[in-house]
C-alpha atoms as a PDB file:
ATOM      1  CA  UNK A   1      13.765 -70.141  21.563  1.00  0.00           C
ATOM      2  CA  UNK A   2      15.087 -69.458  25.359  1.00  0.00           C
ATOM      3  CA  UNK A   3      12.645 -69.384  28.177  1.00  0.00           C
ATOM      4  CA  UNK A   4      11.291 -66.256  29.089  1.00  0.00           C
ATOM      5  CA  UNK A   5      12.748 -64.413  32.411  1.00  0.00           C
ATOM      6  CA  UNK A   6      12.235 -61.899  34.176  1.00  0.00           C
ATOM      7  CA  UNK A   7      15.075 -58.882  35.007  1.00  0.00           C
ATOM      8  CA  UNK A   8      15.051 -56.075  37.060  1.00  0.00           C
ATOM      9  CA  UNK A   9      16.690 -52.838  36.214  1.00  0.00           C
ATOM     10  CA  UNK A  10      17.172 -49.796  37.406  1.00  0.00           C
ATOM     11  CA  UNK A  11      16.306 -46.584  35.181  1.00  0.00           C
ATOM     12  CA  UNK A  12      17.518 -42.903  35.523  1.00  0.00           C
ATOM     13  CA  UNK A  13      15.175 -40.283  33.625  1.00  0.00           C
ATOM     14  CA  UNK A  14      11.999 -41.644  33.248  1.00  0.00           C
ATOM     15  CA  UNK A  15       9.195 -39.051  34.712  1.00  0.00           C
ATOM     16  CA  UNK A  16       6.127 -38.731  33.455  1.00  0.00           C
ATOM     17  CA  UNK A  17       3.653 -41.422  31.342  1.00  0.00           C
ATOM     18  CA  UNK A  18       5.442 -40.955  27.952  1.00  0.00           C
ATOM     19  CA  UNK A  19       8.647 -42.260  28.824  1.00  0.00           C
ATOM     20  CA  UNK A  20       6.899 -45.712  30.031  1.00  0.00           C
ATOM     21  CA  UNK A  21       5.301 -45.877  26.798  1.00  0.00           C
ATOM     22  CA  UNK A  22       8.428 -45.269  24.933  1.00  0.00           C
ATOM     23  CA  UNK A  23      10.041 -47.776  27.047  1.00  0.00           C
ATOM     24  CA  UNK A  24       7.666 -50.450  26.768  1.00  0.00           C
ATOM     25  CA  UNK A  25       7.105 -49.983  23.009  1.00  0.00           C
ATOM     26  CA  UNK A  26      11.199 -50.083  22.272  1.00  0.00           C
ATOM     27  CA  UNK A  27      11.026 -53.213  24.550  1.00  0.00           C
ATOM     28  CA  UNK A  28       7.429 -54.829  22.671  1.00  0.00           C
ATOM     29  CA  UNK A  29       9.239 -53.882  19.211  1.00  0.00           C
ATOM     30  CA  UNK A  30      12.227 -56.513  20.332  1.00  0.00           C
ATOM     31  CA  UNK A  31       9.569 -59.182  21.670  1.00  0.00           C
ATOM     32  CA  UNK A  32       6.275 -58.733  21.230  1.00  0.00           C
ATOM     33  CA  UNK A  33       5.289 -60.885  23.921  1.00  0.00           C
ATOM     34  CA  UNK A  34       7.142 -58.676  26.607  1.00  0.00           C
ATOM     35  CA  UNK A  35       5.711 -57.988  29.683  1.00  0.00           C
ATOM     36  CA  UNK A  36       6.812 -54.077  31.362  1.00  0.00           C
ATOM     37  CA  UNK A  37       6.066 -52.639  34.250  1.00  0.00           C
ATOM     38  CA  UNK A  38       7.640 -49.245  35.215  1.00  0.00           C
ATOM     39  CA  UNK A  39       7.770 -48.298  38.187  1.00  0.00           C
ATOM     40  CA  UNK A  40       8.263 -44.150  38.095  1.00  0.00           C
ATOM     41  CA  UNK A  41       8.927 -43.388  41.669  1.00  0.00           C
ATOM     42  CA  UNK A  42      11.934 -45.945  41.532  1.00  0.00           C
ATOM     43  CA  UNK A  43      12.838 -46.394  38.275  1.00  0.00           C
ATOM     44  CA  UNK A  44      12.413 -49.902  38.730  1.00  0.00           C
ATOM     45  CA  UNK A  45      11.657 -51.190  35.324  1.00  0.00           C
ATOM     46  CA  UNK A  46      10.542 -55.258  35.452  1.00  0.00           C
ATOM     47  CA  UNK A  47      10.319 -57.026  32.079  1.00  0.00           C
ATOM     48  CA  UNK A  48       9.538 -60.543  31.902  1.00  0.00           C
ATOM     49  CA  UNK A  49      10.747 -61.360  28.334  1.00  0.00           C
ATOM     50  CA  UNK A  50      12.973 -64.281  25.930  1.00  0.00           C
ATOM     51  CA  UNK A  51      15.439 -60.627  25.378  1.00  0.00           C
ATOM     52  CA  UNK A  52      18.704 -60.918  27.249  1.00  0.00           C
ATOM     53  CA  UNK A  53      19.242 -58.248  29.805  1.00  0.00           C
ATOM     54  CA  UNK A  54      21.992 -57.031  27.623  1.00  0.00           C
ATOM     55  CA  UNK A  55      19.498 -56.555  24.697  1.00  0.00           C
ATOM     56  CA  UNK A  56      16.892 -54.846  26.996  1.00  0.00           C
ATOM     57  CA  UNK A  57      19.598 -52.493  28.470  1.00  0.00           C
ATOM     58  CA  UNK A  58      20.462 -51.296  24.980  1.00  0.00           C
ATOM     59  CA  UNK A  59      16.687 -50.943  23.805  1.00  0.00           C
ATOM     60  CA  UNK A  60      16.743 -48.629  26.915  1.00  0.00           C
ATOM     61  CA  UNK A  61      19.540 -46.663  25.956  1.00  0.00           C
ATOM     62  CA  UNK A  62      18.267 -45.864  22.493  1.00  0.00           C
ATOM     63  CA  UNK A  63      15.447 -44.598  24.183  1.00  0.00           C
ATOM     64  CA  UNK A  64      17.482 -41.894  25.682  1.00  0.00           C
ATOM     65  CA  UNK A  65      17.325 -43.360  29.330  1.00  0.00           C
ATOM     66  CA  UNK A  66      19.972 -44.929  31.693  1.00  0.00           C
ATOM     67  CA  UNK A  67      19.946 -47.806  32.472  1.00  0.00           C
ATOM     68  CA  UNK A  68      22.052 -47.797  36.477  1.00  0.00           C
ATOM     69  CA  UNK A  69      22.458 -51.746  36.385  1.00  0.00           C
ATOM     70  CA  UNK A  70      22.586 -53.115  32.933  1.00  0.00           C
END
């Protein structure tokens, strides 16, 4: 398995506690051993995970937000 990293991204319609929960569980369902931290104020979403950024982007998505720099 690859080495975890750790990716910054940008997120556009997050606002309130529920949508960090439903991004961190979307992201925790793809890797359990995921570490999130949302930032609301920004958007800045940090995830320290073995996902690609490609496969966090999309978990995003689903989610119904958007993602500014996938």
């Amino acid at each position: 398995m690859n080495t975890p990293l750790t990716h910054e991204l940008i997120v556009k319609g997050m606002s309130c506690q529920h949508c960090v929960k439903a991004v961190t569980q979307a992201l925790q369902a793809q890797d359990a051993q995921a570490q999130v931290q949302v930032e609301l104020s920004s958007g800045q979403v940090t995830v320290h995970t073995r996902l690609s950024r490609e496969a966090i982007s999309a978990a995003i998505a689903d989610e119904g937000y958007e993602v500014q720099n996938p």
